[in-house]
N, C-alpha and C. Protein backbone atom coordinates (compact mmCIF):
# COMPACT_ATOMS: atom_id res chain seq x y z
N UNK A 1 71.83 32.77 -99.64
CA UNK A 1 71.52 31.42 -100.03
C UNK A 1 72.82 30.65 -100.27
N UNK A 2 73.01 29.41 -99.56
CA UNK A 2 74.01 28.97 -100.27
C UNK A 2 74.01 27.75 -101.32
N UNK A 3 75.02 27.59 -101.83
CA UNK A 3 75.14 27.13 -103.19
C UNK A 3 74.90 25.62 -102.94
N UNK A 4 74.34 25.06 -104.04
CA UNK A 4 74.02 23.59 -103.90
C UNK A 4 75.15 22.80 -104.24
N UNK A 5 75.72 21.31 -103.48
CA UNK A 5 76.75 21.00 -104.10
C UNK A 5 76.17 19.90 -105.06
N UNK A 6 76.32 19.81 -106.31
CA UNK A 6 76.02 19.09 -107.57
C UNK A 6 76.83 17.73 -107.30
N UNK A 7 76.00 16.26 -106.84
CA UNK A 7 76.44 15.29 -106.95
C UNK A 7 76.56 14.66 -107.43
N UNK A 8 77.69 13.21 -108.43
CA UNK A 8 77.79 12.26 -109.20
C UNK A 8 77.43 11.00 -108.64
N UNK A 9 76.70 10.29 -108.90
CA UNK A 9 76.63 9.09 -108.27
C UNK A 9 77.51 7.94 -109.29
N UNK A 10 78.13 7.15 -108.81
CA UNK A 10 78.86 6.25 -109.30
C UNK A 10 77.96 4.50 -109.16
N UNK A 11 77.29 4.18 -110.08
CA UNK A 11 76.57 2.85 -110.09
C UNK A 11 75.07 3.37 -109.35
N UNK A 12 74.35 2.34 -109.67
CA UNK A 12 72.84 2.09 -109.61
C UNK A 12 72.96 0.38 -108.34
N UNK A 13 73.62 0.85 -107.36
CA UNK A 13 73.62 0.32 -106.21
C UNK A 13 72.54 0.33 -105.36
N UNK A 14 72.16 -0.72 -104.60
CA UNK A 14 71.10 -0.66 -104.01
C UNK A 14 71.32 0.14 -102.41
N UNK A 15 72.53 0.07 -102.16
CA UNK A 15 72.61 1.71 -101.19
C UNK A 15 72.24 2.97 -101.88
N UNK A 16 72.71 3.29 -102.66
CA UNK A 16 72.54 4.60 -103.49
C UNK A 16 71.42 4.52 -104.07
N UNK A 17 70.10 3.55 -104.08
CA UNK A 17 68.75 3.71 -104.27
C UNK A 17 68.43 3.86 -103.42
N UNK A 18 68.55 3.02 -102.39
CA UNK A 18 67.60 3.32 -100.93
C UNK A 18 68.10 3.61 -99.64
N UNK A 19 69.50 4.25 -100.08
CA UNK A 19 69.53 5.51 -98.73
C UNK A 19 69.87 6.64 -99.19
N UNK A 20 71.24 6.88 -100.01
CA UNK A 20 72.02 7.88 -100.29
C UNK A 20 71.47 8.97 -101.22
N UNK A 21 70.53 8.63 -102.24
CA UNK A 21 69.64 9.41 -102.96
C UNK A 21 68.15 10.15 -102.48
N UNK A 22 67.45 8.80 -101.82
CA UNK A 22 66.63 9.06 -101.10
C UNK A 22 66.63 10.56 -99.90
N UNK A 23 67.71 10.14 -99.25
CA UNK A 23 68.51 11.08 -98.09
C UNK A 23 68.80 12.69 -99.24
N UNK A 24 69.46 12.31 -99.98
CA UNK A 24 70.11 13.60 -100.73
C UNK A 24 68.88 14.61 -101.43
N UNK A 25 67.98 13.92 -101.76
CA UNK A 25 66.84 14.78 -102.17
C UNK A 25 66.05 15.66 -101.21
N UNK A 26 66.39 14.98 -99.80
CA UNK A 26 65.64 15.67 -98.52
C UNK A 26 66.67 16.77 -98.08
N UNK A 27 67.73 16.96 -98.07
CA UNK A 27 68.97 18.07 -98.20
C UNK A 27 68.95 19.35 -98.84
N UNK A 28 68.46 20.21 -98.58
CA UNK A 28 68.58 21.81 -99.44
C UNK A 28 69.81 21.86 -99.77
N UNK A 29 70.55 21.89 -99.33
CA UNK A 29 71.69 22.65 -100.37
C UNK A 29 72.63 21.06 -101.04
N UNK A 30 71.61 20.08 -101.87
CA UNK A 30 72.37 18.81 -102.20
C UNK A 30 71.63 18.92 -103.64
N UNK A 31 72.54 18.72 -104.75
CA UNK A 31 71.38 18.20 -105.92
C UNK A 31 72.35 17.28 -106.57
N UNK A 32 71.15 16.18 -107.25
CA UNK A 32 71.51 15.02 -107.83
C UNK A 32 71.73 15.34 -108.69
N UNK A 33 73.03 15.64 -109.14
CA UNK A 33 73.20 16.07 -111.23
C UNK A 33 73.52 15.12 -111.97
N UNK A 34 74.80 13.79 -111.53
CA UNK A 34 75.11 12.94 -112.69
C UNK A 34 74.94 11.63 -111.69
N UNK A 35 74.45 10.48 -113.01
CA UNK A 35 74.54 9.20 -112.57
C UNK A 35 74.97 8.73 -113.45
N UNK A 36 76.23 7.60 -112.95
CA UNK A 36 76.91 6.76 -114.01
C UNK A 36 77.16 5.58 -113.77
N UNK A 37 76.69 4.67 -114.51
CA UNK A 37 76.50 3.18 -114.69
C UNK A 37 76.91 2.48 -115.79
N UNK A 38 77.33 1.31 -115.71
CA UNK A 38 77.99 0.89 -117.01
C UNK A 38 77.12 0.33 -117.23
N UNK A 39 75.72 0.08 -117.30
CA UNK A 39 74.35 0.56 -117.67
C UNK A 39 73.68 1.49 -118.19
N UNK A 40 73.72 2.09 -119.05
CA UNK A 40 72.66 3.48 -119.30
C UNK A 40 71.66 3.09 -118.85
N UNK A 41 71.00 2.22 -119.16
CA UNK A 41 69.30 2.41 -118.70
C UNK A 41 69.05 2.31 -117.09
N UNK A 42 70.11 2.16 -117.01
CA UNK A 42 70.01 1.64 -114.99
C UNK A 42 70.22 3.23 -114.90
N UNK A 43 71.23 4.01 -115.32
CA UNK A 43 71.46 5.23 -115.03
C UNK A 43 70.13 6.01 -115.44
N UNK A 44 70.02 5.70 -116.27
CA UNK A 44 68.52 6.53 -116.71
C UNK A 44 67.16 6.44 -115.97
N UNK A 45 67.07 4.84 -114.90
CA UNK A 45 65.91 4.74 -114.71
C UNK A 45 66.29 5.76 -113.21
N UNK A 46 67.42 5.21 -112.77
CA UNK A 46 67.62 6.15 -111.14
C UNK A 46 67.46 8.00 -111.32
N UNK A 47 67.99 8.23 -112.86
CA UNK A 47 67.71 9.39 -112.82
C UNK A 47 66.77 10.11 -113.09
N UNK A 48 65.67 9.64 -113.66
CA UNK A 48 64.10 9.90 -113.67
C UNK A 48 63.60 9.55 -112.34
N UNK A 49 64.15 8.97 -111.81
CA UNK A 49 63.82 8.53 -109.97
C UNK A 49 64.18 9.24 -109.40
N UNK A 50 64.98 9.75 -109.67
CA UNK A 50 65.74 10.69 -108.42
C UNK A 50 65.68 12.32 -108.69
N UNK A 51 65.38 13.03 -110.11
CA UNK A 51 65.51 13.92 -110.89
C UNK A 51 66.97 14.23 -110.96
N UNK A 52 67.97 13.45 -111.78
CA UNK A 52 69.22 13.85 -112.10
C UNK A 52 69.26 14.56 -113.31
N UNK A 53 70.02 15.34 -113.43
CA UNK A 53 70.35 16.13 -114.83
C UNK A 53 70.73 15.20 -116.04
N UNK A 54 71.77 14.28 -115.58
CA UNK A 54 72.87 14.04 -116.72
C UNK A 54 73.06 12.29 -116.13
N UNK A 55 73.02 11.52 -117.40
CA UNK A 55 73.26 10.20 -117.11
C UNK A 55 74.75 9.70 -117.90
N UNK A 56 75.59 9.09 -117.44
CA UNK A 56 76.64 8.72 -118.12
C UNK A 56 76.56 7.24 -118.31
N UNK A 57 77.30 6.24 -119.58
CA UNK A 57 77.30 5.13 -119.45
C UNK A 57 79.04 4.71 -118.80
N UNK A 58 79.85 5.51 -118.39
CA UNK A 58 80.71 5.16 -117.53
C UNK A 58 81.05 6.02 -116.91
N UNK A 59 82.12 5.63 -115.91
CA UNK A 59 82.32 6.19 -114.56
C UNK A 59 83.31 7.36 -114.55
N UNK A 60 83.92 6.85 -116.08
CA UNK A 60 85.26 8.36 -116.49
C UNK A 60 84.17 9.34 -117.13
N UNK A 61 83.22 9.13 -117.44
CA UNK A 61 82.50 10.66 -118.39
C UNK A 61 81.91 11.09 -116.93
N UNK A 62 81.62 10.74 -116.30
CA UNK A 62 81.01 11.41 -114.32
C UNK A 62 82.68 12.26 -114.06
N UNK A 63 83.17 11.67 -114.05
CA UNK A 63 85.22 12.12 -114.12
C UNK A 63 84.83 13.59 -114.32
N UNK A 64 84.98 13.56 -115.54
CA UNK A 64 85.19 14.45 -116.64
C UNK A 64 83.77 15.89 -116.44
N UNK A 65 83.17 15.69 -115.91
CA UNK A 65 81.88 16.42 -116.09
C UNK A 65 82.17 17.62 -114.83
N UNK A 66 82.67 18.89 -115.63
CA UNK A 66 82.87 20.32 -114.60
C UNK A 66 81.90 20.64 -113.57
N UNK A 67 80.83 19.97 -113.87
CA UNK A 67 79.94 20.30 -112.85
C UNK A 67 79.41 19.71 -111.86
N UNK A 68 80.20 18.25 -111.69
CA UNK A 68 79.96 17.97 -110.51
C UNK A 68 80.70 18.53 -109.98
N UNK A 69 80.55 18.57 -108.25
CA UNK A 69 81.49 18.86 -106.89
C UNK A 69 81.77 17.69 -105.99
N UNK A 70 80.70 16.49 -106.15
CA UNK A 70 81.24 15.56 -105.47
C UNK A 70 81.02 14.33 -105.97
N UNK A 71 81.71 13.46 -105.43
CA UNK A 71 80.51 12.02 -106.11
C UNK A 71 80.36 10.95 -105.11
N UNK A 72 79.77 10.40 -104.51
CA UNK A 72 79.01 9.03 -103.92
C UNK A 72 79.18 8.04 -104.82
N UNK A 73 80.12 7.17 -103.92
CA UNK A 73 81.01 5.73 -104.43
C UNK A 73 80.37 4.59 -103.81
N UNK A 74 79.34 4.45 -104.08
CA UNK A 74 78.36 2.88 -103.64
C UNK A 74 79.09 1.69 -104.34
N UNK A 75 80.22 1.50 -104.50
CA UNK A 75 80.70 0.65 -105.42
C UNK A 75 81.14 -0.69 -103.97
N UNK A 76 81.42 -1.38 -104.40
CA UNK A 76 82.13 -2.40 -103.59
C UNK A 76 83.68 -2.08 -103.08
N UNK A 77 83.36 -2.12 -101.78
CA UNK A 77 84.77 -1.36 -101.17
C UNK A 77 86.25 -2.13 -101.64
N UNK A 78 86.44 -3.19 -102.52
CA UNK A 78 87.87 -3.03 -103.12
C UNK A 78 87.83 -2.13 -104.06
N UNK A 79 86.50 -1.46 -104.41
CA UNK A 79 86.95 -0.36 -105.64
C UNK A 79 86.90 0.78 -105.39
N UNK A 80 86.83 1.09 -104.05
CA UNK A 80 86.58 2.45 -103.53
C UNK A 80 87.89 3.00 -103.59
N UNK A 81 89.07 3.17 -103.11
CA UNK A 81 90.05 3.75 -103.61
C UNK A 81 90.46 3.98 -105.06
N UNK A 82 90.30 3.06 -106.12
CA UNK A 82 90.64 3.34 -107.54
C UNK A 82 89.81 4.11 -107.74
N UNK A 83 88.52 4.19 -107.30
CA UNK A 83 87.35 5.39 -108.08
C UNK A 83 87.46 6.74 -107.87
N UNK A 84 87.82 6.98 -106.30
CA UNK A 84 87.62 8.05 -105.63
C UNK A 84 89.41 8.90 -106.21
N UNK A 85 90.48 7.92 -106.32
CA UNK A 85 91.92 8.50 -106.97
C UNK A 85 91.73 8.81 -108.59
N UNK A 86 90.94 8.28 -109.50
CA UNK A 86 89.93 8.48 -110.85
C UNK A 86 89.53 9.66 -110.23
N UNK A 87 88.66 10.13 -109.62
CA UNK A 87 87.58 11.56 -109.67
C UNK A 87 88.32 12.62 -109.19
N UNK A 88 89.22 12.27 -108.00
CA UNK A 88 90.52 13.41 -107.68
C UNK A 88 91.62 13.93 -108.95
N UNK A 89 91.37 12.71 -109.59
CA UNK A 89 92.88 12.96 -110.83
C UNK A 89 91.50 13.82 -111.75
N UNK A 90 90.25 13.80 -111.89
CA UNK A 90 90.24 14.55 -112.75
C UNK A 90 89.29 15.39 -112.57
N UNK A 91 89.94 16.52 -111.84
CA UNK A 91 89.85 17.73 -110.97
C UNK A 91 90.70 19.37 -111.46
N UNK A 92 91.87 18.49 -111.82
CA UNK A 92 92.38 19.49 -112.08
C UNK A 92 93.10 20.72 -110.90
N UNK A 93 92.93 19.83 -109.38
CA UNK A 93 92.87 20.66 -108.88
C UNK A 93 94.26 20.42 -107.92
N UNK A 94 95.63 21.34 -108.22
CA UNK A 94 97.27 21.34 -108.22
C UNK A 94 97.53 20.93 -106.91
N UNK A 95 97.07 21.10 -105.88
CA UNK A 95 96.93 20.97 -104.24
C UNK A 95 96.31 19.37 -104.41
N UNK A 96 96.24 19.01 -104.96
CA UNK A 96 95.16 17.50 -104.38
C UNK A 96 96.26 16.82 -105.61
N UNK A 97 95.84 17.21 -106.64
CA UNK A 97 96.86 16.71 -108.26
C UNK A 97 97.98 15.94 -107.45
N UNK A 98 99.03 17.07 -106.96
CA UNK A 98 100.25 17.00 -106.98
C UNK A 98 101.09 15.87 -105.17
N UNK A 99 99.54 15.19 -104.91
CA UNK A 99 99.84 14.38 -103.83
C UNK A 99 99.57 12.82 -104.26
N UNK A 100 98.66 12.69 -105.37
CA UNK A 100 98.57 11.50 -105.92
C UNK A 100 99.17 10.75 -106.62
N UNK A 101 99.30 9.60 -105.69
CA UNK A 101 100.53 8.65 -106.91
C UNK A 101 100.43 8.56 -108.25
C-alpha cells in the first residue's frame, strides 16, 4: 500500500473549492489534512466539506504542522512565490534549506 501524501491547503479559494479538493478526495493515495485561512470559519466550513483533519487561522501554523507533505497555493499568483519559500523554509529540510534566499 502506499502512503497517503497529507495535504495543506492555503485559503478557502474558489479553485481549491471547486477543483483542487473536489479532485483530491477522488485520489487514493491524497488526503486533505490542513486548511488555513485567515478565516477560521471559512477554514472550518471547507473542512467539514472536504473531511480535513486540522483547520488553522493562518498560513504560518499550516508552515509549522509536521504532518503535512504538501500544500496547494490557490492564493493569487503575486503571492505564490512568498508562500510556497514560507512552507519550504519550514521544512527543515538542509538540501532545499540551504538554496533559499
Amino acid at each position: 500500500m502506499t502512503a497517503k501524501t497529507r495535504w495543506g491547503v492555503l485559503g478557502a479559494a474558489g479553485i481549491a473549492r471547486k477543483m483542487f479538493l473536489p479532485a483530491a478526495l477522488r485520489v487514493p493515495s491524497a488526503d486533505v489534512h490542513a486548511i488555513a485561512s485567515r478565516s477560521i470559519d471559512k477554514a472550518q466550513t471547507l473542512a467539514d466539506t472536504f473531511g480535513a483533519n486540522t483547520v488553522y487561522g493562518s498560513y504560518e501554523e499550516l508552515f509549522a504542522d509536521p504532518e503535512v507533505d504538501a500544500v496547494y497555493v490557490p492564493l493569487p499568483n503575486a503571492q505564490h512565490l512568498e508562500a510556497v519559500l514560507q512552507a519550504l523554509r519550514a521544512k527543515n529540510t538542509c538540501c532545499v534549506r540551504s538554496r533559499l534566499p
